[in-house]
Protein backbone atom coordinates (compact mmCIF):
# COMPACT_ATOMS: atom_id res chain seq x y z
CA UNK A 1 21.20 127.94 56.62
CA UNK A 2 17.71 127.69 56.65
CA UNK A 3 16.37 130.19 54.45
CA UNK A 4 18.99 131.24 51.50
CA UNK A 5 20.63 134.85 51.87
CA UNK A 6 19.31 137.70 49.48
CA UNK A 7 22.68 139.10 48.80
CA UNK A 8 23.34 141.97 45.64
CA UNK A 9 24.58 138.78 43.79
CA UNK A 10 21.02 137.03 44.19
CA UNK A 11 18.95 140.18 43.70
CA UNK A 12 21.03 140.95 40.62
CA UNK A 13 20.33 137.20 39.19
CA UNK A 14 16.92 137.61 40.11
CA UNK A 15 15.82 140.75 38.11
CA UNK A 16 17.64 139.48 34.94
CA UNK A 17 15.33 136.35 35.44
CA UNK A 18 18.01 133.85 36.15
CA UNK A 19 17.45 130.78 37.62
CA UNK A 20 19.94 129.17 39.99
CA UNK A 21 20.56 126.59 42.72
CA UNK A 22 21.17 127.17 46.54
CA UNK A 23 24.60 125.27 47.70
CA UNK A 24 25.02 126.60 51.72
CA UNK A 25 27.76 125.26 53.01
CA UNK A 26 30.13 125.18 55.53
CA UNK A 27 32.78 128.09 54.95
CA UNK A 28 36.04 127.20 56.20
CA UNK A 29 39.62 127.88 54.53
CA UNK A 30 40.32 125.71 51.50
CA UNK A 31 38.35 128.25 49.19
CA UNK A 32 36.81 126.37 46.01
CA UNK A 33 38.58 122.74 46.87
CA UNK A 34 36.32 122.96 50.28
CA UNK A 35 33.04 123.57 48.85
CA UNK A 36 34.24 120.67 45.59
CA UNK A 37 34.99 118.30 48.73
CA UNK A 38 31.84 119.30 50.65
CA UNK A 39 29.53 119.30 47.64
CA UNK A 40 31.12 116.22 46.07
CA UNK A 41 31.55 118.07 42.75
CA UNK A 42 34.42 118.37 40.33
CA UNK A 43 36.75 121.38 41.06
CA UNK A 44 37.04 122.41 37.99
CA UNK A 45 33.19 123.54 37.89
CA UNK A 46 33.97 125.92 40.96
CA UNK A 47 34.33 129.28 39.42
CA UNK A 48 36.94 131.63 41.74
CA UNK A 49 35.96 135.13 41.61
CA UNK A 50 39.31 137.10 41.12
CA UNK A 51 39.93 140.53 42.33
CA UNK A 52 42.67 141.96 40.77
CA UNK A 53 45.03 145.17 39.16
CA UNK A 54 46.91 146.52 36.86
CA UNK A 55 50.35 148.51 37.45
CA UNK A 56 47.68 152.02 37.29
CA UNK A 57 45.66 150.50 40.31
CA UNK A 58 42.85 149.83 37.63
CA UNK A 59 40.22 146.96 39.56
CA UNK A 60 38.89 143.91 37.34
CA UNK A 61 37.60 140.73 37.72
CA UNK A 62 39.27 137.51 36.48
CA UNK A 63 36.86 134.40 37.16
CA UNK A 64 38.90 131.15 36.74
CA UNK A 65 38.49 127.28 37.39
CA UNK A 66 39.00 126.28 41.33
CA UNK A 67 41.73 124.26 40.32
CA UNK A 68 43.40 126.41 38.33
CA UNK A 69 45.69 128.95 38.32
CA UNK A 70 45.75 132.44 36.87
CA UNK A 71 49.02 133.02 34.43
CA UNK A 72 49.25 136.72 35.23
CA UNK A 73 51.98 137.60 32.56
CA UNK A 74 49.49 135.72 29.78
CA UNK A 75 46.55 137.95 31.45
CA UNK A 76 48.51 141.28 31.42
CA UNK A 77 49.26 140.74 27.32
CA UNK A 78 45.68 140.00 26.89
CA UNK A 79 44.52 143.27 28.63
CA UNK A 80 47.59 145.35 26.97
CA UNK A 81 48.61 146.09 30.42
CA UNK A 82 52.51 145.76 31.81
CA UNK A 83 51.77 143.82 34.71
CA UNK A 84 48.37 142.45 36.77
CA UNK A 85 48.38 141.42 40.48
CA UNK A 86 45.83 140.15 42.99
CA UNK A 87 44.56 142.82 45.19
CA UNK A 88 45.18 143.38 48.72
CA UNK A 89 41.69 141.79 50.22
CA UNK A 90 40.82 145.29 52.18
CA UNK A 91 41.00 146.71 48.70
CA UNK A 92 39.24 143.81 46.96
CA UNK A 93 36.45 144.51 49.53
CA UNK A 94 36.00 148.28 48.56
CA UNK A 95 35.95 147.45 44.79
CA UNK A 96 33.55 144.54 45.08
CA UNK A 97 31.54 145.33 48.45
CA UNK A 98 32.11 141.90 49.24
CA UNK A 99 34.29 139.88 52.15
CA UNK A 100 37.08 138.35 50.42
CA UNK A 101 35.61 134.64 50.61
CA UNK A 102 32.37 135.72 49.75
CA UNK A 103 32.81 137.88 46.68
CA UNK A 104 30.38 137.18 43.72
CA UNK A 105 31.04 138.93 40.35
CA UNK A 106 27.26 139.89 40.24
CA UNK A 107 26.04 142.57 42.02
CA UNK A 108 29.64 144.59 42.67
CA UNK A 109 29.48 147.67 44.17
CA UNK A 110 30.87 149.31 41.25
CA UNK A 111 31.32 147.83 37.39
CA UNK A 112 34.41 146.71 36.71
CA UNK A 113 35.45 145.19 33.49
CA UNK A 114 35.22 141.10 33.99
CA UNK A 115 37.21 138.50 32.32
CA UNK A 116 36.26 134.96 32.10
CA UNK A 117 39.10 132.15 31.24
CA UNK A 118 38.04 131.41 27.50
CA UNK A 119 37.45 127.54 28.13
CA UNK A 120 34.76 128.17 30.35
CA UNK A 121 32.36 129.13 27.82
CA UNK A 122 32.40 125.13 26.74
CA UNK A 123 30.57 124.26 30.25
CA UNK A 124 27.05 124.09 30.50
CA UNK A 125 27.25 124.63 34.82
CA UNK A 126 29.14 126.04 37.15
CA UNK A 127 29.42 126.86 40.43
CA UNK A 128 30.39 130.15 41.93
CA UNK A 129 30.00 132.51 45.02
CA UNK A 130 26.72 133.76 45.97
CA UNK A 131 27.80 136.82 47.47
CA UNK A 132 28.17 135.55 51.24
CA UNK A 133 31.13 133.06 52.76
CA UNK A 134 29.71 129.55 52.78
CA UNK A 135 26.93 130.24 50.04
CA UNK A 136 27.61 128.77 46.33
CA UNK A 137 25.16 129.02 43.61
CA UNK A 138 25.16 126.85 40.35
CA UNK A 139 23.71 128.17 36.93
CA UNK A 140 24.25 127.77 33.51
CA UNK A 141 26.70 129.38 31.82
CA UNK A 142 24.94 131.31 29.27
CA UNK A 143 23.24 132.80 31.81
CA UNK A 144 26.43 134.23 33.52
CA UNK A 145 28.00 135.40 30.01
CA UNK A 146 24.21 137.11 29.41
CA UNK A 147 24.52 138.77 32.87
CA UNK A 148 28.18 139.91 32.98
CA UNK A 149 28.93 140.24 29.04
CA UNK A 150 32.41 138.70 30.37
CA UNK A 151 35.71 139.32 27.68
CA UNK A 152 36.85 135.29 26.96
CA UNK A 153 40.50 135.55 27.68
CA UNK A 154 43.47 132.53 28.02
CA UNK A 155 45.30 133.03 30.88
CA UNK A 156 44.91 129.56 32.54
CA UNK A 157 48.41 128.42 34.35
């Protein structure tokens, strides 16, 4: 990747006057362990980007560590919500306008409420999709909780 993509991510992390690092690389399956093995960075600082539902088909976002899990029961008390699931990718896709692999939580095709695991706030950078398969960006996380006005939640398995 020569020159880096302009996805709705990028443009959205532009206009808010964000700045950011490029990190192409080379998208295969293995999700955030791939690009931590690739990039030679700590998993734990790759961000997923989670598309997900409640039991009335209601879309959010959950972003979590790489190497984490998210506790689903733990999420669904925080939200006041019976039960929360991972959506089927085609549906992910509509919500987010983004290929499942490549889904950013800036620039969604629609808002959707996002939810950020609470300990991430105590990291100064992370790393999470760009809007495109095999393109990670890094920036500082004040700058994503200034962009995304994420709720903190603990739902870490």
């Amino acid at each position: 990747m020569h020159k880096p993509p302009v996805t709705p991510a990028v443009r959205v992390l532009r206009a808010a006057g964000v700045s950011f690092a490029h990190h192409p690389y080379l998208y295969q399956a293995g999700g955030t362990g791939e690009f931590a093995r690739q990039a030679g960075v700590d998993e734990h600082l790759v961000i997923k980007t989670l598309v997900m539902e409640d039991e009335r088909r209601e879309a959010l976002i959950m972003l979590m560590h790489g190497d984490r899990a998210v506790a689903t029961g733990c999420l669904a008390r925080a939200l006041g919500v019976k039960r929360v699931v991972s959506c089927d990718p085609a549906v992910a896709e509509r919500h987010t306008g983004y290929r499942v692999g490549g889904t950013s939580p800036f620039g969604i095709r629609r808002p959707l409420p996002i939810y950020a695991q609470r300990d991430l706030a105590g990291l100064e950078q992370i790393y999470i999709n760009g809007g495109k398969r095999g393109y990670i960006i890094a920036l500082a996380v004040r700058d994503l909780e200034r962009v995304l006005q994420p709720t903190w939640v603990d739902a870490m398995q």
